[in-house]
PDB file of N, CA and C in Angstrom:
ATOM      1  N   UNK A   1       0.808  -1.190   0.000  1.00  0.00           N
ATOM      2  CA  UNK A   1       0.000   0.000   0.000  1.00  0.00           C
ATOM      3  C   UNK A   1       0.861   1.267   0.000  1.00  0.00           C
ATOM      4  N   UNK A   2       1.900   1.170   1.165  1.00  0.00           N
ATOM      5  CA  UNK A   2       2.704   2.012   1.083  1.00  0.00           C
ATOM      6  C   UNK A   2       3.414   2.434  -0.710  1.00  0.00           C
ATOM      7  N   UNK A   3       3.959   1.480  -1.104  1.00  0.00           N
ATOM      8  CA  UNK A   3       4.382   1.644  -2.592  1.00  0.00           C
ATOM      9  C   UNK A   3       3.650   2.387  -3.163  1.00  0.00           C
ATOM     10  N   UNK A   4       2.159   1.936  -3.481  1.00  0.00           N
ATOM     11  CA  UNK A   4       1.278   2.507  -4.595  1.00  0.00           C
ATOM     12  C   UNK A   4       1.325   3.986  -3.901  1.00  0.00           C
ATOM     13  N   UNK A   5       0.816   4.241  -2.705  1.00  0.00           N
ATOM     14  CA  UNK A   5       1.000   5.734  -2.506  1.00  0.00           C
ATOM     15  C   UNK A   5       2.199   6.701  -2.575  1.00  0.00           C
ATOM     16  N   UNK A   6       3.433   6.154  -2.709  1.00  0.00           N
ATOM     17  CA  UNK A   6       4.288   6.447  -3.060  1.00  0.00           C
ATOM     18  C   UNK A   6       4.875   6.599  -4.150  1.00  0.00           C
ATOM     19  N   UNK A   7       4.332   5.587  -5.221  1.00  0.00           N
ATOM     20  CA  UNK A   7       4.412   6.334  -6.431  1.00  0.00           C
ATOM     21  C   UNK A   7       3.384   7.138  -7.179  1.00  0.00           C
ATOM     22  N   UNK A   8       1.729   7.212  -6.695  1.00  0.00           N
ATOM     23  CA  UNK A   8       1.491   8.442  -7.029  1.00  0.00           C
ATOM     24  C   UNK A   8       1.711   9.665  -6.616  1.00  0.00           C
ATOM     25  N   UNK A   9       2.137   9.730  -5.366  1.00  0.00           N
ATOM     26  CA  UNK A   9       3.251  10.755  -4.995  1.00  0.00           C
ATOM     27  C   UNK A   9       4.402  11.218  -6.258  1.00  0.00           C
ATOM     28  N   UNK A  10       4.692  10.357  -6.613  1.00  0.00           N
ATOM     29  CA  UNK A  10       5.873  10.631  -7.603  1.00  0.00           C
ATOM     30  C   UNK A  10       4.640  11.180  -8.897  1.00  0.00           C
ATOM     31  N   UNK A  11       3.997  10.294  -9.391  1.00  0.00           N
ATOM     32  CA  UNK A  11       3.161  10.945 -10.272  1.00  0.00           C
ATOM     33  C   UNK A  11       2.980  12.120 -10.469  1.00  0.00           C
ATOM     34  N   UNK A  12       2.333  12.289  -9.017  1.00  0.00           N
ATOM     35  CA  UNK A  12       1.919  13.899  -9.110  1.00  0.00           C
ATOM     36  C   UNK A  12       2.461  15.032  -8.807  1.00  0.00           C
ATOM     37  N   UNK A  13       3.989  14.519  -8.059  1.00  0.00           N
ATOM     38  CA  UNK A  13       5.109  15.389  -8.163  1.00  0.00           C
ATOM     39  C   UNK A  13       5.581  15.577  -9.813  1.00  0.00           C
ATOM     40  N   UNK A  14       5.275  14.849 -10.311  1.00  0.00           N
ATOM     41  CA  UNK A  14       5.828  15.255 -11.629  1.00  0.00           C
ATOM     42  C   UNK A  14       4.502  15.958 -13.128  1.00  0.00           C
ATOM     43  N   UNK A  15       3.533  15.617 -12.818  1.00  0.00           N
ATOM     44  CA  UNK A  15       2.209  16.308 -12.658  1.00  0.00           C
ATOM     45  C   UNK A  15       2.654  17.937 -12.772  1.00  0.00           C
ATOM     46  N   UNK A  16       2.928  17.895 -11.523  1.00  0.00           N
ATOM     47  CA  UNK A  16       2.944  19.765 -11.120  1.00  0.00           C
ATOM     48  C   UNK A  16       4.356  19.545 -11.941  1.00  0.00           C
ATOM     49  N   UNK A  17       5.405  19.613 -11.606  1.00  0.00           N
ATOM     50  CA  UNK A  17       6.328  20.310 -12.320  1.00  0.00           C
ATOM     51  C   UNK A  17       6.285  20.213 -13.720  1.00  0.00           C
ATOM     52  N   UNK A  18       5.250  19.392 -14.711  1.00  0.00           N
ATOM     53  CA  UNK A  18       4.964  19.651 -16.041  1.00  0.00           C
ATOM     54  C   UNK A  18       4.050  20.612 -16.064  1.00  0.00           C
ATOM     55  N   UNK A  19       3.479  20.824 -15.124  1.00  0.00           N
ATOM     56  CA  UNK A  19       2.257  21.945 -15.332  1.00  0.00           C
ATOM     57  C   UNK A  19       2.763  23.579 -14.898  1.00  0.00           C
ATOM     58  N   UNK A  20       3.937  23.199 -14.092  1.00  0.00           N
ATOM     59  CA  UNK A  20       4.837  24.311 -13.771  1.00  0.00           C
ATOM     60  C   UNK A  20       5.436  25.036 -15.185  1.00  0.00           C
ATOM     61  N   UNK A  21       5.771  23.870 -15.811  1.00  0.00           N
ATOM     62  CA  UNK A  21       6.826  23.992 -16.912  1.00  0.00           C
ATOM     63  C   UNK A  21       5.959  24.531 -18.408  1.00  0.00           C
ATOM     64  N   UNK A  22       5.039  23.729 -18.662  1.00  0.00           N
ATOM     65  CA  UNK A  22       3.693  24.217 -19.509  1.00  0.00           C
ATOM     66  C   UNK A  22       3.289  25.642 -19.561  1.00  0.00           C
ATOM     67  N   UNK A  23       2.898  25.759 -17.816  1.00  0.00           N
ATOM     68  CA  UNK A  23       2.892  27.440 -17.597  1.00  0.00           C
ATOM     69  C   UNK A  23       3.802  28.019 -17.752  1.00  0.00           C
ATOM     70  N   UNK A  24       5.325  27.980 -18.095  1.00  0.00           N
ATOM     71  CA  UNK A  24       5.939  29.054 -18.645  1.00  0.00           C
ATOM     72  C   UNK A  24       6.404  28.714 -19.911  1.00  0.00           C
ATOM     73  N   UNK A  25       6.251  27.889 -20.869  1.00  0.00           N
ATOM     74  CA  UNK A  25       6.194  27.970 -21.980  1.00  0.00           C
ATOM     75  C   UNK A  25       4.843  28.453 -22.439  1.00  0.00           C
ATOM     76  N   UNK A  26       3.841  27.933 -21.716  1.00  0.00           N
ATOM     77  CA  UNK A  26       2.729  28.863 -22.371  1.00  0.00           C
ATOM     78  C   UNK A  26       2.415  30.430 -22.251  1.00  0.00           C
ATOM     79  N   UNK A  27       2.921  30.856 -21.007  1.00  0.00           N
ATOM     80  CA  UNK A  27       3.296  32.058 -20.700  1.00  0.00           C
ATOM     81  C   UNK A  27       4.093  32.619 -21.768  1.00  0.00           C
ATOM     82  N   UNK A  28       5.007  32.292 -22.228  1.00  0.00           N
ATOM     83  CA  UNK A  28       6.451  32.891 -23.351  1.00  0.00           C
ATOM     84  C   UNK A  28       5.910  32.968 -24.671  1.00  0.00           C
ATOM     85  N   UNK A  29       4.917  31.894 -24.949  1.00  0.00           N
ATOM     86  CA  UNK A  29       4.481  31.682 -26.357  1.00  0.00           C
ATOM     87  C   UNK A  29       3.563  33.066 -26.272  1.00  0.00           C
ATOM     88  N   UNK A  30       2.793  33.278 -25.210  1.00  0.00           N
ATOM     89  CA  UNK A  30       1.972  34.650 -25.120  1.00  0.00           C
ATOM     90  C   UNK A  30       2.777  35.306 -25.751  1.00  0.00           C
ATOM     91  N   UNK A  31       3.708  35.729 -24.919  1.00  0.00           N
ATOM     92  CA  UNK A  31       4.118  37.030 -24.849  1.00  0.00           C
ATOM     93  C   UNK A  31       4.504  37.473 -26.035  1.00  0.00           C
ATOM     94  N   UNK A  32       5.369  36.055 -27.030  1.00  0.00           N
ATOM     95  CA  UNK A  32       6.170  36.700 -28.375  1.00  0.00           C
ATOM     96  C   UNK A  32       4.955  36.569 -29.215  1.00  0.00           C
ATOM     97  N   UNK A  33       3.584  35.891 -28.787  1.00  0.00           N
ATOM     98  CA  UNK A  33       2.304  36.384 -30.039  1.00  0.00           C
ATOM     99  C   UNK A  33       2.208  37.654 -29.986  1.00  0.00           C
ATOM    100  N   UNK A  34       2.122  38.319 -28.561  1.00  0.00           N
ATOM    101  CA  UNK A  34       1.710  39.527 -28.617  1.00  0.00           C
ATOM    102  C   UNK A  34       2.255  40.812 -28.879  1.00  0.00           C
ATOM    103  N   UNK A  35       4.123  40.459 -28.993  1.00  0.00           N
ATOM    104  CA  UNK A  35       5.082  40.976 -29.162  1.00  0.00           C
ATOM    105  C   UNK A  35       5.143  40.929 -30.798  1.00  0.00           C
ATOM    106  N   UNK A  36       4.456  40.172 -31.468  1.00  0.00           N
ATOM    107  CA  UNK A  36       4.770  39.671 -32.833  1.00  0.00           C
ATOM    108  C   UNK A  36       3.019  40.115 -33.186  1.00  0.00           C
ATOM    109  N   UNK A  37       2.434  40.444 -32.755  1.00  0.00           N
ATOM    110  CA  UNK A  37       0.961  41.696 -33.149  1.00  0.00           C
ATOM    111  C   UNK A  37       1.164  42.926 -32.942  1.00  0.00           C
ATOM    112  N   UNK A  38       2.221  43.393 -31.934  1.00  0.00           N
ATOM    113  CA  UNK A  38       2.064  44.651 -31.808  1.00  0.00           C
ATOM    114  C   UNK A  38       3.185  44.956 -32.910  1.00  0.00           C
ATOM    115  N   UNK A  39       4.471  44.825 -32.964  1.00  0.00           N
ATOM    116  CA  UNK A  39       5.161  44.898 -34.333  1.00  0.00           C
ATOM    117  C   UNK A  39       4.894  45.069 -35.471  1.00  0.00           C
ATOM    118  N   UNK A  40       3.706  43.731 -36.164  1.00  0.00           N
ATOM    119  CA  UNK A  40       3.149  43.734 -37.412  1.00  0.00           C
ATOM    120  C   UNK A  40       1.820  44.459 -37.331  1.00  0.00           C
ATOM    121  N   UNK A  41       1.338  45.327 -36.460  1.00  0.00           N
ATOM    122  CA  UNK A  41       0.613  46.246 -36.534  1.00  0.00           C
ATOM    123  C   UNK A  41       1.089  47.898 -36.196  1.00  0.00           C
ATOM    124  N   UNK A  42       2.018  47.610 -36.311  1.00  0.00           N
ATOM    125  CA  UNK A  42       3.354  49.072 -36.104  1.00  0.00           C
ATOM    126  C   UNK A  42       3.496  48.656 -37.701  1.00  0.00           C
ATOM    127  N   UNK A  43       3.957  47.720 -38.375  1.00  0.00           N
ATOM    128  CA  UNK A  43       4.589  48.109 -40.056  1.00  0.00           C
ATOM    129  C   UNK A  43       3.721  48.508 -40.490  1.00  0.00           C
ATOM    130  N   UNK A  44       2.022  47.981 -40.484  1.00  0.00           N
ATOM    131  CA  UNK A  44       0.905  47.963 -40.909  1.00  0.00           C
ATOM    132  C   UNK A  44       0.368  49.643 -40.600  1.00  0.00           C
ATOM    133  N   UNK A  45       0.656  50.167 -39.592  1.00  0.00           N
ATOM    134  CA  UNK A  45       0.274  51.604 -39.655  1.00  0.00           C
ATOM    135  C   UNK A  45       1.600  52.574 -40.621  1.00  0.00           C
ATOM    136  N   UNK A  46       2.677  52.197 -40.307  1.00  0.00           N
ATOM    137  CA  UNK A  46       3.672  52.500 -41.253  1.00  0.00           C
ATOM    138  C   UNK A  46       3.761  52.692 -42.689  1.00  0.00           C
ATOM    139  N   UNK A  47       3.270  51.303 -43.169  1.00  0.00           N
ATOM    140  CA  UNK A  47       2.925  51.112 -44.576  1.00  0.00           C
ATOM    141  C   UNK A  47       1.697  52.206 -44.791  1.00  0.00           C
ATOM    142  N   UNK A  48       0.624  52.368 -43.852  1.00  0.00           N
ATOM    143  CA  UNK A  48      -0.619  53.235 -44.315  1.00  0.00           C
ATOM    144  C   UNK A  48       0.064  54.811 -44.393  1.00  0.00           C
ATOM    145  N   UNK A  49       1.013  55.316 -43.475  1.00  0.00           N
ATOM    146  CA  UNK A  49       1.150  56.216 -43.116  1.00  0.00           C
ATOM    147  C   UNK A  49       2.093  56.662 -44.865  1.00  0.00           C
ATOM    148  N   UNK A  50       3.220  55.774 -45.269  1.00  0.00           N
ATOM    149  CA  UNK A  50       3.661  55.743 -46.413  1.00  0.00           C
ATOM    150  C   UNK A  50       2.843  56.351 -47.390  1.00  0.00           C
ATOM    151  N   UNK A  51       1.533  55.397 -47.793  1.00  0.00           N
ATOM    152  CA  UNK A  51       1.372  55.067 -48.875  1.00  0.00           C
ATOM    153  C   UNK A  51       0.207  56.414 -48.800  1.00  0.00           C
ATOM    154  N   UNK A  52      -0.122  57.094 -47.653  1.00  0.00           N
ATOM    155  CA  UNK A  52      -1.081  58.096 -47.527  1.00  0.00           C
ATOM    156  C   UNK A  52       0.391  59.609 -48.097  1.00  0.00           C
ATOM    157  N   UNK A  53       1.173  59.758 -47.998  1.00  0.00           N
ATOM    158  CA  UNK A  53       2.080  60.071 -48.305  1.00  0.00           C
ATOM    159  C   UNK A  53       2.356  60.384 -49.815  1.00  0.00           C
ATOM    160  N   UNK A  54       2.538  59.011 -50.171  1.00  0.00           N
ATOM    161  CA  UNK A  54       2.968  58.872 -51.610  1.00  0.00           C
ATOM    162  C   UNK A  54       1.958  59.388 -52.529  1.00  0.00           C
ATOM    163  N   UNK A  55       0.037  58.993 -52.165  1.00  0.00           N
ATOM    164  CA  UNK A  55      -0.521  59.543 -52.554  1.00  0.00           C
ATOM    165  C   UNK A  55      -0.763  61.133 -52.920  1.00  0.00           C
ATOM    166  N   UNK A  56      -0.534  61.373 -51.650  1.00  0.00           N
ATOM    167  CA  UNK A  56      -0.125  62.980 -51.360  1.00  0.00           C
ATOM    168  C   UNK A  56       0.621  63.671 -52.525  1.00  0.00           C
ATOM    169  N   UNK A  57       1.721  62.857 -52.838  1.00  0.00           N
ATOM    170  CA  UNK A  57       2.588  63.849 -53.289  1.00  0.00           C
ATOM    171  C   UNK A  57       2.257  63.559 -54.872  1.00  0.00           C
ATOM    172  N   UNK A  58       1.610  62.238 -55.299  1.00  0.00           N
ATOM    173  CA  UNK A  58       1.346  62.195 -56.691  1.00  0.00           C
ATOM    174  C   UNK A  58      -0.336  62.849 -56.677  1.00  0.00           C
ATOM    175  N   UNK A  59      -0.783  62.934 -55.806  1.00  0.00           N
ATOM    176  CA  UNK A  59      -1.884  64.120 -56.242  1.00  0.00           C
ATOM    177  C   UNK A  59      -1.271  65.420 -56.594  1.00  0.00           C
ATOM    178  N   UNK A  60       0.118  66.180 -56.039  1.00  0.00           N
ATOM    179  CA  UNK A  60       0.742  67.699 -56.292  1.00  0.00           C
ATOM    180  C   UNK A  60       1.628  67.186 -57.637  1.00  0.00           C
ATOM    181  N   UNK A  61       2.020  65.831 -58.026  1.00  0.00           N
ATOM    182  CA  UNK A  61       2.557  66.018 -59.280  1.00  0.00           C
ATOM    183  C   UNK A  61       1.691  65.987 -60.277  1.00  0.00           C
ATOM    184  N   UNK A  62       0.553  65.411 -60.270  1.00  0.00           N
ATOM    185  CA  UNK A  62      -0.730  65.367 -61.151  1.00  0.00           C
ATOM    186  C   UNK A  62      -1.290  66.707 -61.325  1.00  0.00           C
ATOM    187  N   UNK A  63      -1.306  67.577 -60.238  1.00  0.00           N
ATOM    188  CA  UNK A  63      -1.800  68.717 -60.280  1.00  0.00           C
ATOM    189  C   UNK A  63      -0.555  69.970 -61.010  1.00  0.00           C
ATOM    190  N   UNK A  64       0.947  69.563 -61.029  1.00  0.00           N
ATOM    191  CA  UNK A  64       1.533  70.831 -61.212  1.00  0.00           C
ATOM    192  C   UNK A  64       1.968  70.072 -62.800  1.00  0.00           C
ATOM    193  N   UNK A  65       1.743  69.137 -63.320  1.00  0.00           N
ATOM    194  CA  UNK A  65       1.289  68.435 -64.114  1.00  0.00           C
ATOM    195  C   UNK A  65       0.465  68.923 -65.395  1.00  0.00           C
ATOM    196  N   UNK A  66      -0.911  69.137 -64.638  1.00  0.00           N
ATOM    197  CA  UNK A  66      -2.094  69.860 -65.298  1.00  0.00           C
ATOM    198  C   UNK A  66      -1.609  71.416 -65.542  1.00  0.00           C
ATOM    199  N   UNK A  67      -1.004  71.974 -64.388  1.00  0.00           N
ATOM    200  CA  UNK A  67      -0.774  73.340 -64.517  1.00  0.00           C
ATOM    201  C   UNK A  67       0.180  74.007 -65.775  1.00  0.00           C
ATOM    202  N   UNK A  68       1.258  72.808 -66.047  1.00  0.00           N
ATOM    203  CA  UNK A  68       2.052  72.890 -67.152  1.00  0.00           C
ATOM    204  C   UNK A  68       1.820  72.797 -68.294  1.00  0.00           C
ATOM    205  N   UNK A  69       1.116  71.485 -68.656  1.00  0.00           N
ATOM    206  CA  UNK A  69       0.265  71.452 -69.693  1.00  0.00           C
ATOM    207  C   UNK A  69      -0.652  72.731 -69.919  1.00  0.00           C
ATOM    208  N   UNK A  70      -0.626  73.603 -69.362  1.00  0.00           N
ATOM    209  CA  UNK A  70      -2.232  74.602 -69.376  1.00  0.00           C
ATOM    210  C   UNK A  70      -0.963  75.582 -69.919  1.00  0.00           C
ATOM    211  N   UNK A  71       0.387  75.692 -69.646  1.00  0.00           N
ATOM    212  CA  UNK A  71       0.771  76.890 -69.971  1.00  0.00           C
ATOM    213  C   UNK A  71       1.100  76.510 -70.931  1.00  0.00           C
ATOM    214  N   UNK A  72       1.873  75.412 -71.553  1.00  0.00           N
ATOM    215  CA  UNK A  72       2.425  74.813 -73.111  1.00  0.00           C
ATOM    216  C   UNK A  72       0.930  75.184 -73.858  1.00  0.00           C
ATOM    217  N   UNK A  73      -0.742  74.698 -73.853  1.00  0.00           N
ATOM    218  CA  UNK A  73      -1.458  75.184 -74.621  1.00  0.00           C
ATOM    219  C   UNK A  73      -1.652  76.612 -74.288  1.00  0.00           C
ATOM    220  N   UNK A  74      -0.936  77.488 -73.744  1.00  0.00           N
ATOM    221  CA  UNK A  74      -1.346  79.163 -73.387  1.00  0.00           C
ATOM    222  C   UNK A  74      -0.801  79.483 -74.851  1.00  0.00           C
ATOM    223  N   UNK A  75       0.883  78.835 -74.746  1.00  0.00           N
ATOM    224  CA  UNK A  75       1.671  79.647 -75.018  1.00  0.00           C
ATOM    225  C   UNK A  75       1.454  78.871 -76.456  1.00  0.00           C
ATOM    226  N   UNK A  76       1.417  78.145 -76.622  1.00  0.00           N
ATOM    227  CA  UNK A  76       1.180  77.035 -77.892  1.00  0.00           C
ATOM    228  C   UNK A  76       0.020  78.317 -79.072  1.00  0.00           C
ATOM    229  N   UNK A  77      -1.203  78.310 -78.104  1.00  0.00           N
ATOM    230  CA  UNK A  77      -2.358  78.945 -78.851  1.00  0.00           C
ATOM    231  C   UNK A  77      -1.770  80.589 -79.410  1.00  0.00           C
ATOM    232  N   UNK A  78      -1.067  81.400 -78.204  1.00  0.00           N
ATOM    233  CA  UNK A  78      -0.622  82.511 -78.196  1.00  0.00           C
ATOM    234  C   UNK A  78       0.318  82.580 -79.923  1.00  0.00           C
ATOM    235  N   UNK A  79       1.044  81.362 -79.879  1.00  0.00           N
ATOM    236  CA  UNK A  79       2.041  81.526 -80.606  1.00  0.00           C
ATOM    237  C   UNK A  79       1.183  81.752 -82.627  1.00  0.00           C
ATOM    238  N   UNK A  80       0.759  80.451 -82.435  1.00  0.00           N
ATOM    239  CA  UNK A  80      -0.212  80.396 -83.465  1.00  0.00           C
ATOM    240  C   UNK A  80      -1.180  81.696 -83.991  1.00  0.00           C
ATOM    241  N   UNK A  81      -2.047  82.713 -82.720  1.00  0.00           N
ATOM    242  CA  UNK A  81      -2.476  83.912 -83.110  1.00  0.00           C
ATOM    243  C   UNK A  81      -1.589  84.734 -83.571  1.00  0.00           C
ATOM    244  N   UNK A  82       0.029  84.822 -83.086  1.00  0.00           N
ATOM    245  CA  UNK A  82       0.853  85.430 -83.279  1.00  0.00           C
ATOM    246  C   UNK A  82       1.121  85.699 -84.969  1.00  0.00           C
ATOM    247  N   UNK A  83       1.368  84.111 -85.191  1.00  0.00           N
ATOM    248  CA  UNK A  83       1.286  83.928 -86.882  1.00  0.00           C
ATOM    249  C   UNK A  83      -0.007  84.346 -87.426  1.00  0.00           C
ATOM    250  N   UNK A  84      -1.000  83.944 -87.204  1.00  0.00           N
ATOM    251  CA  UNK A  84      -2.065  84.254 -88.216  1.00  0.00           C
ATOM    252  C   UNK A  84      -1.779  86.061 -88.023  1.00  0.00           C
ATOM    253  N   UNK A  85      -1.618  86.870 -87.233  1.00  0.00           N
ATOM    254  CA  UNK A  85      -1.534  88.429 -87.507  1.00  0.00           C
ATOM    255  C   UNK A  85      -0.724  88.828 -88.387  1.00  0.00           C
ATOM    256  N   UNK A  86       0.258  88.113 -88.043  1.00  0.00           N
ATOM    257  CA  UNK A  86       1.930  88.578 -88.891  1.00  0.00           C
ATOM    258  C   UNK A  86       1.969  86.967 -89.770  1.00  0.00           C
ATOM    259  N   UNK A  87       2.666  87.198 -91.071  1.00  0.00           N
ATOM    260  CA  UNK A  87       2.811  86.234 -91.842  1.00  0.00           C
ATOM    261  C   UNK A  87       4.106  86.231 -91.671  1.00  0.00           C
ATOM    262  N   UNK A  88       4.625  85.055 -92.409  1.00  0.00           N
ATOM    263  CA  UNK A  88       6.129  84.685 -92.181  1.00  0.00           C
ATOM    264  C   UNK A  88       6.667  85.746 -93.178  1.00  0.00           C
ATOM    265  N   UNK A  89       8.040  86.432 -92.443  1.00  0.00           N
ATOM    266  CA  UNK A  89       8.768  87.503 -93.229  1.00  0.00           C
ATOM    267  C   UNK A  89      10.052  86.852 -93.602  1.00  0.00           C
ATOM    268  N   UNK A  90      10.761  87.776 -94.825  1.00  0.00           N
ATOM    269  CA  UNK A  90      12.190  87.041 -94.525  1.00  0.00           C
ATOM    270  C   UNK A  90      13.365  87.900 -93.754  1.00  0.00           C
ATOM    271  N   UNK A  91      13.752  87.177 -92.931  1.00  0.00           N
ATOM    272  CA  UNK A  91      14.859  87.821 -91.800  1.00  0.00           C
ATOM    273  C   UNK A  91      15.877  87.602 -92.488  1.00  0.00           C
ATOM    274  N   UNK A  92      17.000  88.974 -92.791  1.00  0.00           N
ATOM    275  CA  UNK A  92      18.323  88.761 -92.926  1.00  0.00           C
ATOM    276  C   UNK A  92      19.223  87.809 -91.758  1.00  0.00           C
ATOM    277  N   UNK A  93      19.910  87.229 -92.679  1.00  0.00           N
ATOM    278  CA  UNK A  93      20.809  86.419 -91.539  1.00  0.00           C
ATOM    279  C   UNK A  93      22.103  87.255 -90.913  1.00  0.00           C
ATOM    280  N   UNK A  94      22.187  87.158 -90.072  1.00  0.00           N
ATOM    281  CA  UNK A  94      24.085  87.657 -89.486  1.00  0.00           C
ATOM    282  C   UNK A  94      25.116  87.568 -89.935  1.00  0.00           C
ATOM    283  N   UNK A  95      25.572  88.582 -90.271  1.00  0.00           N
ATOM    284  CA  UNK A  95      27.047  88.089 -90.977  1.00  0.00           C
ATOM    285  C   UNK A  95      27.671  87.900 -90.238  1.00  0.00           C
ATOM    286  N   UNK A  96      27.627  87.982 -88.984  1.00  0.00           N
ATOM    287  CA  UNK A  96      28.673  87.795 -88.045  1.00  0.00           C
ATOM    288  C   UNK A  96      28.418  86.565 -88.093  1.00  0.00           C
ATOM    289  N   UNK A  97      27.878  85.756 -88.097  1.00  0.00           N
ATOM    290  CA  UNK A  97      27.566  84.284 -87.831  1.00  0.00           C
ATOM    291  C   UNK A  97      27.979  83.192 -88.906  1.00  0.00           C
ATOM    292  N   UNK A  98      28.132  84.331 -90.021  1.00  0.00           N
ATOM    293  CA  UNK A  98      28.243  82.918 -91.448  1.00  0.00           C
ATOM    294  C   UNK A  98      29.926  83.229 -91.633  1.00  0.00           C
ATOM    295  N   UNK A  99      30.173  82.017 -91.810  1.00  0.00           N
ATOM    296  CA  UNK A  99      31.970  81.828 -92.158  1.00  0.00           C
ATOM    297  C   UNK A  99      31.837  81.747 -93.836  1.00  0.00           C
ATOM    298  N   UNK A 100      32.167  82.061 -94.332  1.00  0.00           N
ATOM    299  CA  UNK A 100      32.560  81.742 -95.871  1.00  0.00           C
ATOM    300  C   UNK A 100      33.775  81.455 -96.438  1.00  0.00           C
ATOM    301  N   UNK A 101      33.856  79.903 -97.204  1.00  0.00           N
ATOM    302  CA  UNK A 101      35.273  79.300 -97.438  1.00  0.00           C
ATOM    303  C   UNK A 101      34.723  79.310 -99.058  1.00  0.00           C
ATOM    304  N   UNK A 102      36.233  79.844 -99.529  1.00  0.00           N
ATOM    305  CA  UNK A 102      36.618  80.140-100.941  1.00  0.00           C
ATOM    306  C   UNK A 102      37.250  78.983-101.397  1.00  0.00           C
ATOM    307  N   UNK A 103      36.856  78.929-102.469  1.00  0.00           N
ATOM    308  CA  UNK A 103      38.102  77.628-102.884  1.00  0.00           C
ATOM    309  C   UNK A 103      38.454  78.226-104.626  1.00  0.00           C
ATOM    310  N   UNK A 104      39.636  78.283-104.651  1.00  0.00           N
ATOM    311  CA  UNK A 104      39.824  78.324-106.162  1.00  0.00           C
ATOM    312  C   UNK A 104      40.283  77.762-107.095  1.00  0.00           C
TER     313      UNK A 104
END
């Protein structure tokens, strides 16, 4: 009798120290889930914070974009009224500019 109570003694000495041991691996596994959510919800606001950003700045290139285009047709249209008033003339050229080679 003595025996049998003596080795569930042992049993359940070893009982608790797996349940000791359980509880701090299950404890640890917590901690790096929760260590490993708060992280990947830190990149996850990161990435938003980025990409709210990037948007940002290709809405001001889209827009200074449009603004350029508006002056190329200003100056585009301007140029064209320019001609229809005045017809093409002929401009003397520079003499300073033309080299002339003789050959004889």
């Amino acid at each position: 009798m003595r025996r049998i109570i003596h080795i569930l003694q042992i049993k359940l000495e070893q009982e608790r120290k797996s349940v000791h041991s359980n509880l701090w691996k299950f404890s640890t596994l917590l901690f790096f889930m929760a260590f490993i959510s708060v992280y990947s919800s830190f990149m996850l606001d990161e990435k938003l914070v980025q990409k709210h950003k990037n948007d940002k700045y290709l809405q001001q290139l889209k827009s200074s974009f449009v603004a350029n285009k508006k002056k190329v047709n200003d100056l585009k249209s301007d140029l064209i009224n320019n001609m229809k008033k005045k017809p093409f003339e002929f401009v003397e050229p520079k003499t300073d500019d033309i080299i002339i080679i003789r050959s004889e």
